[in-house]
N, C-alpha and C. Protein backbone atom coordinates (compact mmCIF):
# COMPACT_ATOMS: atom_id res chain seq x y z
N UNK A 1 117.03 93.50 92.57
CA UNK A 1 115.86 93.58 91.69
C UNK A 1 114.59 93.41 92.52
N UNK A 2 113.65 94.21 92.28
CA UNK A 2 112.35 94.04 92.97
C UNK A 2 111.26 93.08 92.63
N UNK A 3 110.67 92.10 93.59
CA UNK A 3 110.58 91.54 93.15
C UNK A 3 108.62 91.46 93.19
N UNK A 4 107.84 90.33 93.24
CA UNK A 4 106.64 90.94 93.41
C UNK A 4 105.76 89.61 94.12
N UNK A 5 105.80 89.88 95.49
CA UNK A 5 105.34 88.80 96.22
C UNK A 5 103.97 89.24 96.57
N UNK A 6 103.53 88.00 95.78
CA UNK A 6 101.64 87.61 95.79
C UNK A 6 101.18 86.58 97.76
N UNK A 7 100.53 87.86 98.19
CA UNK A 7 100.06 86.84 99.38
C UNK A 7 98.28 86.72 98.80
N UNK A 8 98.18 85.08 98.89
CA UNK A 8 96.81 84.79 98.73
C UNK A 8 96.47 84.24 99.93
N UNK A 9 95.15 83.95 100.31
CA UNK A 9 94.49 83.14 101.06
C UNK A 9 93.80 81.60 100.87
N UNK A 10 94.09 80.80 101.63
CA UNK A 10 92.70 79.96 101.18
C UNK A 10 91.52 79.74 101.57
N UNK A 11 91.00 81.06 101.45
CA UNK A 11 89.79 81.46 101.27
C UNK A 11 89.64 82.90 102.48
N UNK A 12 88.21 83.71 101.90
CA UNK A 12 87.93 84.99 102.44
C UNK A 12 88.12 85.42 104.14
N UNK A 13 88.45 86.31 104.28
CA UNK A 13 88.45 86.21 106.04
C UNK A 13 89.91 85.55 106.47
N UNK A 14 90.28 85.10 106.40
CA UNK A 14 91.88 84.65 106.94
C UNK A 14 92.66 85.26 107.19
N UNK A 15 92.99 86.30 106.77
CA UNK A 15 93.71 87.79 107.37
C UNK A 15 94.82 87.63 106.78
N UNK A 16 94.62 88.07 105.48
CA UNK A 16 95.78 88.37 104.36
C UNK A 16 96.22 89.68 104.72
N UNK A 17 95.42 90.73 104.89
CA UNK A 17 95.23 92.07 104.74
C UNK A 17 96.60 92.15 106.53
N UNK A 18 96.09 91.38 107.54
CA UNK A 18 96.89 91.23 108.94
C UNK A 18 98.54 90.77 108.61
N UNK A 19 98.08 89.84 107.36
CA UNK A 19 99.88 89.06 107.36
C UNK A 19 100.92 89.93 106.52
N UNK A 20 99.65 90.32 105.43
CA UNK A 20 100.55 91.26 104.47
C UNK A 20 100.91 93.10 105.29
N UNK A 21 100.56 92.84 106.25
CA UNK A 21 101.14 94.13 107.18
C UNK A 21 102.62 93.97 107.76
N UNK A 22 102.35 92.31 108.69
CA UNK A 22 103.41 91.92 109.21
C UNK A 22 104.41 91.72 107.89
N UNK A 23 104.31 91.11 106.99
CA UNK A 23 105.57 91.08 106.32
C UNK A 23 106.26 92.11 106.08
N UNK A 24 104.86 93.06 105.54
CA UNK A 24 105.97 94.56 104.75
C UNK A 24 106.33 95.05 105.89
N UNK A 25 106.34 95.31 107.20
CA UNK A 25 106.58 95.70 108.09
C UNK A 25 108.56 95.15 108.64
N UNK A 26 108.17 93.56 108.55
CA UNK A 26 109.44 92.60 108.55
C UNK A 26 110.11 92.75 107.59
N UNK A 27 109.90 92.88 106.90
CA UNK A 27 110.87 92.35 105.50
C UNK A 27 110.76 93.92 104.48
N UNK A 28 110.23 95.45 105.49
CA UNK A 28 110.41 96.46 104.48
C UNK A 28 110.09 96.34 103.22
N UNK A 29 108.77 96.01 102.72
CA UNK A 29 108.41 95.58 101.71
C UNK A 29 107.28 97.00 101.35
N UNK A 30 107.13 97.46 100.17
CA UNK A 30 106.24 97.92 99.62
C UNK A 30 104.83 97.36 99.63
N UNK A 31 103.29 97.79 99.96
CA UNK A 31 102.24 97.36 99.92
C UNK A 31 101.37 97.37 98.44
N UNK A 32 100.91 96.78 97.84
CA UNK A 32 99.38 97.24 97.13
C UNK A 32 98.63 95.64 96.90
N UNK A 33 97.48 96.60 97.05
CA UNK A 33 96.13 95.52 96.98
C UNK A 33 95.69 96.23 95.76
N UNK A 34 95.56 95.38 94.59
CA UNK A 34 95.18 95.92 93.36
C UNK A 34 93.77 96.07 93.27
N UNK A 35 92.70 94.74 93.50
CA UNK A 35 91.31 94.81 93.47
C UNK A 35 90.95 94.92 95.09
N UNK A 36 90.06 95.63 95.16
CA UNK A 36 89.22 95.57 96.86
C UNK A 36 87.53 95.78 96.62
N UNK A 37 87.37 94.34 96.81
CA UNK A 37 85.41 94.27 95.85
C UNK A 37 84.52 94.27 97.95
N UNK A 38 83.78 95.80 98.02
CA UNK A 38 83.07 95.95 99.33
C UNK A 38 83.92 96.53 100.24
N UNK A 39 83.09 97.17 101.08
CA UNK A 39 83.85 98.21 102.28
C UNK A 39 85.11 99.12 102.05
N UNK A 40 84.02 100.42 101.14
CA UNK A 40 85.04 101.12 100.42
C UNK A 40 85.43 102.22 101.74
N UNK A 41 84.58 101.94 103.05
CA UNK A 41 84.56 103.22 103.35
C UNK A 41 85.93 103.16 104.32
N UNK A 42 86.24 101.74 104.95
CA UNK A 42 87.62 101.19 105.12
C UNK A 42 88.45 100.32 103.93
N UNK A 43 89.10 101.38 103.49
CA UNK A 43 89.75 100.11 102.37
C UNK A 43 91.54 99.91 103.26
N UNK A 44 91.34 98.49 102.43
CA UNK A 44 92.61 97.67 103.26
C UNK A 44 93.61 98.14 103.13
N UNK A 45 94.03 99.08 102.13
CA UNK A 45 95.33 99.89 101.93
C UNK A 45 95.66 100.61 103.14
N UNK A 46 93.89 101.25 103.62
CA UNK A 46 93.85 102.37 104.50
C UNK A 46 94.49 102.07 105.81
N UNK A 47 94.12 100.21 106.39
CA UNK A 47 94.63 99.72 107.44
C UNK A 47 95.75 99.40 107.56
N UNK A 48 96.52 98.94 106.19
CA UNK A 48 97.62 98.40 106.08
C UNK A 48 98.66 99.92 106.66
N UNK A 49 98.02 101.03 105.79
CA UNK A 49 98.94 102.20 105.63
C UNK A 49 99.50 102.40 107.43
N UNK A 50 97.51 102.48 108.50
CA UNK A 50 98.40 102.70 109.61
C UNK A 50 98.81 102.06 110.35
N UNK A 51 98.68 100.71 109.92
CA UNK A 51 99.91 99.68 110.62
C UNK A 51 101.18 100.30 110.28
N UNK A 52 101.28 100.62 109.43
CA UNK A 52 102.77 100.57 109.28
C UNK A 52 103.28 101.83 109.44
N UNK A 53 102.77 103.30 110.24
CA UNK A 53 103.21 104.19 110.33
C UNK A 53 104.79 103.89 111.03
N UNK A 54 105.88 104.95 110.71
CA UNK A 54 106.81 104.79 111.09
C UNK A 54 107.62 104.41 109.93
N UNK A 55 107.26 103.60 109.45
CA UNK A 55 108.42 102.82 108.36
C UNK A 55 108.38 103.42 106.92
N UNK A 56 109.20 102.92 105.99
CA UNK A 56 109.09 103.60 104.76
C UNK A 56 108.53 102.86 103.71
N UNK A 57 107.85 102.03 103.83
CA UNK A 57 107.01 101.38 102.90
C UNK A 57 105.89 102.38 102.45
N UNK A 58 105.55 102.45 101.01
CA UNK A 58 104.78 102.83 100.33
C UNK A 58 103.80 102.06 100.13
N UNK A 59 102.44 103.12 100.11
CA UNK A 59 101.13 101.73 100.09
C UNK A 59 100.56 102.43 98.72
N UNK A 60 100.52 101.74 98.12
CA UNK A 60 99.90 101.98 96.61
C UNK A 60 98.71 101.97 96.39
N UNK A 61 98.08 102.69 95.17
CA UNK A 61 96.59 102.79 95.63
C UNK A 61 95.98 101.39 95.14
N UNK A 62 95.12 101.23 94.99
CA UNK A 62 93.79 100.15 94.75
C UNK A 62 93.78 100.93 93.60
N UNK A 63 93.78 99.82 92.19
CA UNK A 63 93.26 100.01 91.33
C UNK A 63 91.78 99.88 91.04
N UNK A 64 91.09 98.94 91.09
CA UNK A 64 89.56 98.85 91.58
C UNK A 64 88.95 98.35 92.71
N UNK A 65 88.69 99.74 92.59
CA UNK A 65 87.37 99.85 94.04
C UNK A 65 85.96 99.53 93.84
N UNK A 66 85.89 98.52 94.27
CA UNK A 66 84.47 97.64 93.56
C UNK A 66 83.23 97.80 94.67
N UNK A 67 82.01 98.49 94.73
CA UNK A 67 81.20 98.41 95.70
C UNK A 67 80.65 97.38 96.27
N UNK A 68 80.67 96.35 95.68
CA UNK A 68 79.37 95.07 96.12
C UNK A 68 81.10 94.25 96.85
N UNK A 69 80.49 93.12 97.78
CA UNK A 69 81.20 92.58 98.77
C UNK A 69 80.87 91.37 98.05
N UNK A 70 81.28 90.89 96.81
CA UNK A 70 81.05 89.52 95.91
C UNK A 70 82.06 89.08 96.37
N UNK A 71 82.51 88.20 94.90
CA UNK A 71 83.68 87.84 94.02
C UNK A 71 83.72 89.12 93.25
N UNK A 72 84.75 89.26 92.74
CA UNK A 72 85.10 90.57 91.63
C UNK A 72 84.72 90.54 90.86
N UNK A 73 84.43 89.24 90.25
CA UNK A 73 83.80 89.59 88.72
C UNK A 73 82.33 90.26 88.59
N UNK A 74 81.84 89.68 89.93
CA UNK A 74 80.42 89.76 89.83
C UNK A 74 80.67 91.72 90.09
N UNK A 75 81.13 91.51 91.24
CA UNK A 75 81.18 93.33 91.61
C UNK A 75 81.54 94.11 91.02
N UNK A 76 82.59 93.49 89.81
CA UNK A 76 83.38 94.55 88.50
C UNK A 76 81.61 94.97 87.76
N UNK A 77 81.12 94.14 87.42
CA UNK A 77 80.28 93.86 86.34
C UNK A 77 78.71 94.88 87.12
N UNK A 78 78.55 94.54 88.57
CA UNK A 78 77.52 95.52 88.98
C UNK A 78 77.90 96.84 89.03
N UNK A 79 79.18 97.20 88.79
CA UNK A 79 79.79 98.79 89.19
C UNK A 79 79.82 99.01 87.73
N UNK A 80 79.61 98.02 86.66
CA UNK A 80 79.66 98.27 85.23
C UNK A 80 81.29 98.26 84.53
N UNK A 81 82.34 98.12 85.43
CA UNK A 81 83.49 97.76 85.46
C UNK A 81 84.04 96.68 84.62
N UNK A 82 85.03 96.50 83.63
CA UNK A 82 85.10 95.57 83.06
C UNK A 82 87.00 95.01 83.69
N UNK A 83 87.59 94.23 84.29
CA UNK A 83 88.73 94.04 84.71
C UNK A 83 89.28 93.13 83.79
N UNK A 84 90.74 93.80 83.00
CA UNK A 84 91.11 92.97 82.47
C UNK A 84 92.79 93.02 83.03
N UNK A 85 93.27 91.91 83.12
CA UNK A 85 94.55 91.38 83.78
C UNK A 85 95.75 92.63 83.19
N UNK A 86 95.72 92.06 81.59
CA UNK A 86 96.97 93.16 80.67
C UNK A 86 96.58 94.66 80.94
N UNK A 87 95.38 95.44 81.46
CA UNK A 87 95.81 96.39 81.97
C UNK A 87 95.88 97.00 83.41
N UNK A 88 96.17 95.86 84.49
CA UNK A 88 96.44 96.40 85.55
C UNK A 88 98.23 96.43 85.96
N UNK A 89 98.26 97.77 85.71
CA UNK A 89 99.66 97.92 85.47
C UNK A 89 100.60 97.77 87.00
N UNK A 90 101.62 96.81 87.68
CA UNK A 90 102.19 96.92 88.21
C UNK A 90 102.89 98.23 89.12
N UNK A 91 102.48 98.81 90.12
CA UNK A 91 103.73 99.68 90.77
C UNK A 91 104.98 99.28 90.77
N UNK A 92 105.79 100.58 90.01
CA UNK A 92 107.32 100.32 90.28
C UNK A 92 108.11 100.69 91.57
N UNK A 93 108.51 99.72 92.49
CA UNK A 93 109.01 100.10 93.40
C UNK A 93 110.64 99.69 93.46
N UNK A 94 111.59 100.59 94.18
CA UNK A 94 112.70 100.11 94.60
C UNK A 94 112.78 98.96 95.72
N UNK A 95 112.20 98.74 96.33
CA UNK A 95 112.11 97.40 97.53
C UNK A 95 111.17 97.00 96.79
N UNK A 96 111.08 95.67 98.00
CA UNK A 96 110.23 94.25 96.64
C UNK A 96 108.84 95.16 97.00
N UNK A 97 108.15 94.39 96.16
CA UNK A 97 105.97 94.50 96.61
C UNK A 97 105.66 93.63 97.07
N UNK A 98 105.06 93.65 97.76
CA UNK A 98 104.04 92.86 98.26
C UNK A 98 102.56 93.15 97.50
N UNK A 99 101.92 91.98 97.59
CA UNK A 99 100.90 92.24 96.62
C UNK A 99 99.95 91.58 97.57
N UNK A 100 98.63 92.06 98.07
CA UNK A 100 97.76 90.82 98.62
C UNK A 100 96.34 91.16 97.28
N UNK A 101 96.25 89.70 97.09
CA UNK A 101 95.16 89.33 96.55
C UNK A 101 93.54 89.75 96.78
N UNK A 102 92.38 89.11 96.53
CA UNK A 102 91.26 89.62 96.91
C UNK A 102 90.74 87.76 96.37
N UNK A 103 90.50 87.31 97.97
CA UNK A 103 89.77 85.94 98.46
C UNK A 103 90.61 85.33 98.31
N UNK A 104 90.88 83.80 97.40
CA UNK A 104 91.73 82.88 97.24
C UNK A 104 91.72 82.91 96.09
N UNK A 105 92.62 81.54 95.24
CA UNK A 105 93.47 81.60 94.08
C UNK A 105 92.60 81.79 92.92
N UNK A 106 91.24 81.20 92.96
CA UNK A 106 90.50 80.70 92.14
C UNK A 106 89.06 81.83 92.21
N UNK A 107 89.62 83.14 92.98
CA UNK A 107 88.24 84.20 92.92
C UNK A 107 88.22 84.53 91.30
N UNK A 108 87.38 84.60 90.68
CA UNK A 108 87.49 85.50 89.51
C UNK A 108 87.27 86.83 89.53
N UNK A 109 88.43 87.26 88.17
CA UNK A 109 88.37 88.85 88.32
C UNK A 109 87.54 89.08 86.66
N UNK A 110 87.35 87.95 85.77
CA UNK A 110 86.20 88.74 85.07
C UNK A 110 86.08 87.26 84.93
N UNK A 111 85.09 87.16 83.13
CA UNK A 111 84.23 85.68 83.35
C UNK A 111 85.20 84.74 82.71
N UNK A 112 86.42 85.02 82.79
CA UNK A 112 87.71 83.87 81.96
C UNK A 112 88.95 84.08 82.77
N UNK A 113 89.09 84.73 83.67
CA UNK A 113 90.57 85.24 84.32
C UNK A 113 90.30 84.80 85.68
N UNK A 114 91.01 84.32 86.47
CA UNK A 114 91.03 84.19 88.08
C UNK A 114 92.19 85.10 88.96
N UNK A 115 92.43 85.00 90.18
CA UNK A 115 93.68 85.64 90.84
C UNK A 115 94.94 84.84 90.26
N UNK A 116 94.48 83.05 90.08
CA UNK A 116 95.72 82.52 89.58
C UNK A 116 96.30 83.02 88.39
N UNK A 117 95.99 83.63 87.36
CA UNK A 117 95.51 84.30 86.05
C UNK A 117 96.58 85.04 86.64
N UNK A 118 95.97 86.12 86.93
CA UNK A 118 96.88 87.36 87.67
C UNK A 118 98.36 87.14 88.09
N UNK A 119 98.40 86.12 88.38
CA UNK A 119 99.69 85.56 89.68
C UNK A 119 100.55 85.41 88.12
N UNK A 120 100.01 84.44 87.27
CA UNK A 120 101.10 83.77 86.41
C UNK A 120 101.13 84.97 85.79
N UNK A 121 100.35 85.60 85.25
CA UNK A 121 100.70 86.98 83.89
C UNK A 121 101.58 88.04 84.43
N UNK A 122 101.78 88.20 85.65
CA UNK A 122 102.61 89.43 86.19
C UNK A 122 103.45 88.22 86.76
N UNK A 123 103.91 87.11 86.82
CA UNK A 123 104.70 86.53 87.32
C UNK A 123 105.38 86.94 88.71
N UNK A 124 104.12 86.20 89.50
CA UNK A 124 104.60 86.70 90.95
C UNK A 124 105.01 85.73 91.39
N UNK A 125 105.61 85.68 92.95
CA UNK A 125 105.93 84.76 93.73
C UNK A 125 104.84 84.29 94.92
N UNK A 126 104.53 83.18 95.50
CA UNK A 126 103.41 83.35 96.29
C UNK A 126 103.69 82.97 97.69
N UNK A 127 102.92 83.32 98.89
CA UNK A 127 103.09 82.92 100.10
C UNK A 127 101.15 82.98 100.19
N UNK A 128 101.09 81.72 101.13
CA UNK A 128 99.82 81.27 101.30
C UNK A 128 99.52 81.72 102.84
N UNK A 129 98.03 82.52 103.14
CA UNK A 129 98.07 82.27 104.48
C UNK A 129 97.33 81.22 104.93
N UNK A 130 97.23 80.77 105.64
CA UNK A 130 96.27 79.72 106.39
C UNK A 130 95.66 79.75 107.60
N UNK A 131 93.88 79.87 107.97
CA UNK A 131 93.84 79.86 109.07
C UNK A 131 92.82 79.22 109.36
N UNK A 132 92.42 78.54 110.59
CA UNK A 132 91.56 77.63 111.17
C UNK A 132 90.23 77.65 111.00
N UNK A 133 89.77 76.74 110.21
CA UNK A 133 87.71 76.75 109.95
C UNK A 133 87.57 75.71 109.82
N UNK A 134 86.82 75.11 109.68
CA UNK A 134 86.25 73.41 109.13
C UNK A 134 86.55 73.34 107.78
N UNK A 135 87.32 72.38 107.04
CA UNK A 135 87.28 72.88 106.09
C UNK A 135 89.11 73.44 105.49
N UNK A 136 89.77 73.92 106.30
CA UNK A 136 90.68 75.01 106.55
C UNK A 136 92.18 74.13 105.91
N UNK A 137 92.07 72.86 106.70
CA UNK A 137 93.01 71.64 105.81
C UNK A 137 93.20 71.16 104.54
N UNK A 138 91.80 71.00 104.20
CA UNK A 138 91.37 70.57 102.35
C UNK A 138 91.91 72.12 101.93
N UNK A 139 91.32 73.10 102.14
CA UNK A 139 91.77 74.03 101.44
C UNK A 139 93.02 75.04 101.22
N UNK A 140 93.82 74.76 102.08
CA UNK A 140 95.21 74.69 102.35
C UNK A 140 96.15 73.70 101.29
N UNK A 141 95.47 72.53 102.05
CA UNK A 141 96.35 71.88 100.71
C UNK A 141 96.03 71.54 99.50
N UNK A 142 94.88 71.93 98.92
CA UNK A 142 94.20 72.34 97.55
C UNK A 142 94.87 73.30 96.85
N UNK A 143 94.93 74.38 97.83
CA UNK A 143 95.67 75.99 96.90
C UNK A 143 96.92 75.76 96.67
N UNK A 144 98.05 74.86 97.79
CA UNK A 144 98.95 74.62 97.76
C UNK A 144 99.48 73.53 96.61
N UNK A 145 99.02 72.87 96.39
CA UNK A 145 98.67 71.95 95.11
C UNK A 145 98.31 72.20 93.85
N UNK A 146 97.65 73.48 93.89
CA UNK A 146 97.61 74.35 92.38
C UNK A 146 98.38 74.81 92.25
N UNK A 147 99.06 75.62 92.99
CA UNK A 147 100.27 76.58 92.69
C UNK A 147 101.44 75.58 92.17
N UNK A 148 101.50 74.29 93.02
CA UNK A 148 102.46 73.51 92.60
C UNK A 148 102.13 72.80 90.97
N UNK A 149 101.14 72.60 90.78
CA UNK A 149 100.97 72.12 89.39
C UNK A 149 100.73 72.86 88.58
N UNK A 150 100.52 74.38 88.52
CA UNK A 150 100.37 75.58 87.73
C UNK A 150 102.21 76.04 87.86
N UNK A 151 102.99 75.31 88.28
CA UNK A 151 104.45 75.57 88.51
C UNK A 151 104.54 77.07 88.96
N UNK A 152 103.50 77.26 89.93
CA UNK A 152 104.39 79.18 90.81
C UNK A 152 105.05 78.77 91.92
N UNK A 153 106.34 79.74 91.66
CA UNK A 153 106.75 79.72 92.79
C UNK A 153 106.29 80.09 94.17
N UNK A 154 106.30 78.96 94.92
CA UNK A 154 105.47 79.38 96.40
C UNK A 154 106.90 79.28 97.56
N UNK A 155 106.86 80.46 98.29
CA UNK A 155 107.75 80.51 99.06
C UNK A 155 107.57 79.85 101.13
N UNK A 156 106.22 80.01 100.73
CA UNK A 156 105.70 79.38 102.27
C UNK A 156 104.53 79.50 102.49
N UNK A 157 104.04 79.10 103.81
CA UNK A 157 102.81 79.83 104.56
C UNK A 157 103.18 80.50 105.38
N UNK A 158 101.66 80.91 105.95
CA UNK A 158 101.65 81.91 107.12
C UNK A 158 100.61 81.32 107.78
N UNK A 159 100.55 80.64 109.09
CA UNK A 159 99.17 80.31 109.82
C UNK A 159 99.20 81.80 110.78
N UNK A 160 97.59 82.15 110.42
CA UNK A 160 97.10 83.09 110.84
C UNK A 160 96.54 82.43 112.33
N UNK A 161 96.38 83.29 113.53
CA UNK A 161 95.69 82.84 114.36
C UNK A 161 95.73 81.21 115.27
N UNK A 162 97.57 81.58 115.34
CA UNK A 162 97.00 79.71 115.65
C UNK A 162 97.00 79.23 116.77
N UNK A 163 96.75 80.01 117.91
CA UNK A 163 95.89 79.77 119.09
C UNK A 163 94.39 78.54 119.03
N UNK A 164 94.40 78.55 117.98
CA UNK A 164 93.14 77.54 117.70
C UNK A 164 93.20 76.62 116.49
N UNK A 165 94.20 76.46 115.97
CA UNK A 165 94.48 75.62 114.96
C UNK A 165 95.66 74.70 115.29
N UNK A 166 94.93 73.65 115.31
CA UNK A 166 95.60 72.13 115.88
C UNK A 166 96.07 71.66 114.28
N UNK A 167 95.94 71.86 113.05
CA UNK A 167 96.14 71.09 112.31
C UNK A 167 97.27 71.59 111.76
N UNK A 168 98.58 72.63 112.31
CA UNK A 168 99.70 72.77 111.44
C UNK A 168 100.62 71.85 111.32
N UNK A 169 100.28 70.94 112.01
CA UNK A 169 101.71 69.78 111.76
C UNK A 169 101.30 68.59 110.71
N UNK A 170 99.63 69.01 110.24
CA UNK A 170 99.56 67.71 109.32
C UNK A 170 99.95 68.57 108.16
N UNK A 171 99.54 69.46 108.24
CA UNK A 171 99.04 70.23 107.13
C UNK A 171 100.88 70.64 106.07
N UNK A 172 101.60 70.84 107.49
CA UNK A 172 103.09 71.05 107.13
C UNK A 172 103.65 69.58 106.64
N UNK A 173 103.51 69.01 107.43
CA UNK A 173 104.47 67.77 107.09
C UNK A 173 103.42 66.95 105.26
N UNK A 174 102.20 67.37 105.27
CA UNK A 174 102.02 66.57 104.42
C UNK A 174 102.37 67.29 102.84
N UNK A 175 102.10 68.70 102.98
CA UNK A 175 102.70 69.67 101.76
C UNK A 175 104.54 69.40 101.64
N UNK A 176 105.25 69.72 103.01
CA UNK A 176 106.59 70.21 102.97
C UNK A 176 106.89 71.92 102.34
N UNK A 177 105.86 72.37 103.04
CA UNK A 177 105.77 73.63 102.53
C UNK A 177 106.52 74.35 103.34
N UNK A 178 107.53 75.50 103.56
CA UNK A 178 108.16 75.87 104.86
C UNK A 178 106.87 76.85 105.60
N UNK A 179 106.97 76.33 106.51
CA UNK A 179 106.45 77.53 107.42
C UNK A 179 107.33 79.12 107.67
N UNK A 180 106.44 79.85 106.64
CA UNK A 180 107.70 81.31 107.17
C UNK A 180 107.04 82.38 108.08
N UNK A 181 106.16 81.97 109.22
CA UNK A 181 105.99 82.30 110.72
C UNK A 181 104.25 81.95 110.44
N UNK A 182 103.81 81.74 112.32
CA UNK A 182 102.83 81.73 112.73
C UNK A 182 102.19 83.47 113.63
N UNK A 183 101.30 83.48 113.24
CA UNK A 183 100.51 84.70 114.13
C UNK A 183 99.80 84.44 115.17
N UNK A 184 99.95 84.87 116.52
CA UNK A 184 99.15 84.50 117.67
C UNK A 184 97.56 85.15 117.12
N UNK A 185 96.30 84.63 118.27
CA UNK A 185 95.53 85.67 117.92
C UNK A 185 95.96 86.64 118.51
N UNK A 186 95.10 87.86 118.29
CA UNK A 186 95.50 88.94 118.63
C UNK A 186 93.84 89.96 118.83
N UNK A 187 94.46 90.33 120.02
CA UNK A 187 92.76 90.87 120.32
C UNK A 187 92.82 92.09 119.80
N UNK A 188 94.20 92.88 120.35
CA UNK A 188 94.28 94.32 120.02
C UNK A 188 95.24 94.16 118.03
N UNK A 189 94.91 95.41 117.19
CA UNK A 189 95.48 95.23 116.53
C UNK A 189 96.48 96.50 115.88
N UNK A 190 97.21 97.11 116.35
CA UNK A 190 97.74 98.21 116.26
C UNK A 190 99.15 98.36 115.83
N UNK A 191 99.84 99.36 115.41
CA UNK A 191 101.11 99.39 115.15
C UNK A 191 102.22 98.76 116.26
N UNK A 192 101.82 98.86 117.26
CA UNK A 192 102.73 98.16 118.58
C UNK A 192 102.78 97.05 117.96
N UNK A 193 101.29 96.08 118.12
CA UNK A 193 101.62 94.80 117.81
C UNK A 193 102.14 94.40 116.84
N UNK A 194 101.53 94.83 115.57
CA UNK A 194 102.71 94.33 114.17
C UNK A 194 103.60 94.49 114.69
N UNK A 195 104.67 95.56 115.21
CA UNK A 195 106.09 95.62 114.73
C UNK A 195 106.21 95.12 115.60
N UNK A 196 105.68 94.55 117.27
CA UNK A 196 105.84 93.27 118.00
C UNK A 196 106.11 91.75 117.47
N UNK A 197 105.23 91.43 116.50
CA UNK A 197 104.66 90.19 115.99
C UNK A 197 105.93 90.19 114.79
N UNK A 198 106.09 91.23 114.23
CA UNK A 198 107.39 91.26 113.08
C UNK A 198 108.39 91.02 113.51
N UNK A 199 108.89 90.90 114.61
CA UNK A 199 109.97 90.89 114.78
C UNK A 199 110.23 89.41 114.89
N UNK A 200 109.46 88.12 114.89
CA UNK A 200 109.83 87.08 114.57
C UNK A 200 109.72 86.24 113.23
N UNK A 201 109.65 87.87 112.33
CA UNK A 201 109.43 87.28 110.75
C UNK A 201 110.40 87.76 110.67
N UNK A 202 111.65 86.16 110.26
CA UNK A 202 112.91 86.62 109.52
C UNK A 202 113.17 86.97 108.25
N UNK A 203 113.92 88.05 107.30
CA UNK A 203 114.25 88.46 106.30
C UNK A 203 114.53 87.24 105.57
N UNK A 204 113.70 86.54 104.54
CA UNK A 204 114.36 84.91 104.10
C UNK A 204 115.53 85.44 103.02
N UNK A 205 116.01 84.26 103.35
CA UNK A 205 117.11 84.58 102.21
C UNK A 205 117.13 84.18 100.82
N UNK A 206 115.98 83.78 100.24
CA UNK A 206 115.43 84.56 98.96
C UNK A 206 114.87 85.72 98.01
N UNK A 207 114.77 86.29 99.29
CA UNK A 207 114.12 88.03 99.25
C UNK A 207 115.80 88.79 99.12
């Protein structure tokens, strides 16, 4: 059964768009990014797609393409856009989805709905990425702490970048969250390297 794994961030810039390559790449997963609010002229589908040349993952389109580089609600609402959760209809795929989000749990997608909104109504599964800022700890284990008291299933993190992040061993041991891989930085970012970097993301055996 396919299933529908939500990667969020805690918070913008962390490289959801980088992890959710490596997974579908590892784990042959289907792509879509449902909302993408700014930089229509690269959209993240577009990068994801040529990371992953070679493989058979399908990248699904973006349901809204929002011009302004907000939060969504605000950018639904300047494009005159109204986003409502019950009609963004799921892709049916034979392999699981991957789903990446747009910012962290708590972006809103209109003036009563958030991504968490989204997560519980399509009943997804979640993997968190995490990566190094001031700041980067509280909000790690903030998102990780909603999901747990909003009861979603969260399957792990992902530390993005952790050439510079000293704090995965508090951050792990104080959640007990599994770690399901770390990402070096990475200067170059190309199909070599994903399916380099994938190859130490194991197939979990919940998928």
């Amino acid at each position: 059964m396919a299933r529908r794994i939500f990667v969020t961030g805690i918070g913008t810039d962390v490289g959801k768009t980088l992890v959710s390559a490596i997974l579908a790449r590892a784990w042959n997963l289907d792509y879509w990014k449902p909302i993408q609010a700014g930089n229509l002229d690269v959209l993240e589908s577009d990068k994801v797609k040529q990371l992953l040349l070679g493989t058979t993952s399908i990248i699904h389109p973006t349901t809204y393409l929002l011009s302004q580089a907000t939060a969504p609600h605000y950018a639904a609402e300047k494009d005159g856009i109204n986003i409502n959760i019950e009609d963004i209809k799921i892709p049916v795929t034979e392999p699981s989805l991957l789903i990446e989000g747009a910012g962290g749990l708590m972006a809103p997608i209109n003036q009563h709905e958030t991504m968490l909104d989204f997560i519980r109504y399509h009943q997804c599964e979640v993997i968190v990425v995490s990566r190094n800022y001031i700041g980067s700890i509280n909000h790690t284990i903030l998102t990780i702490e909603m999901l747990r008291k909003e009861k979603i299933p969260l399957h792990g993190i992902v530390f993005n970048d952790i050439d510079s992040y000293q704090a995965i061993p508090f951050i792990t041991q104080y959640t007990s969250v599994p770690v399901i891989g770390q990402v070096p930085f990475l200067r170059n970012i190309d199909c070599e390297t994903i399916e380099k970097v994938s190859a130490s993301f194991s197939r979990p055996d919940w998928l």
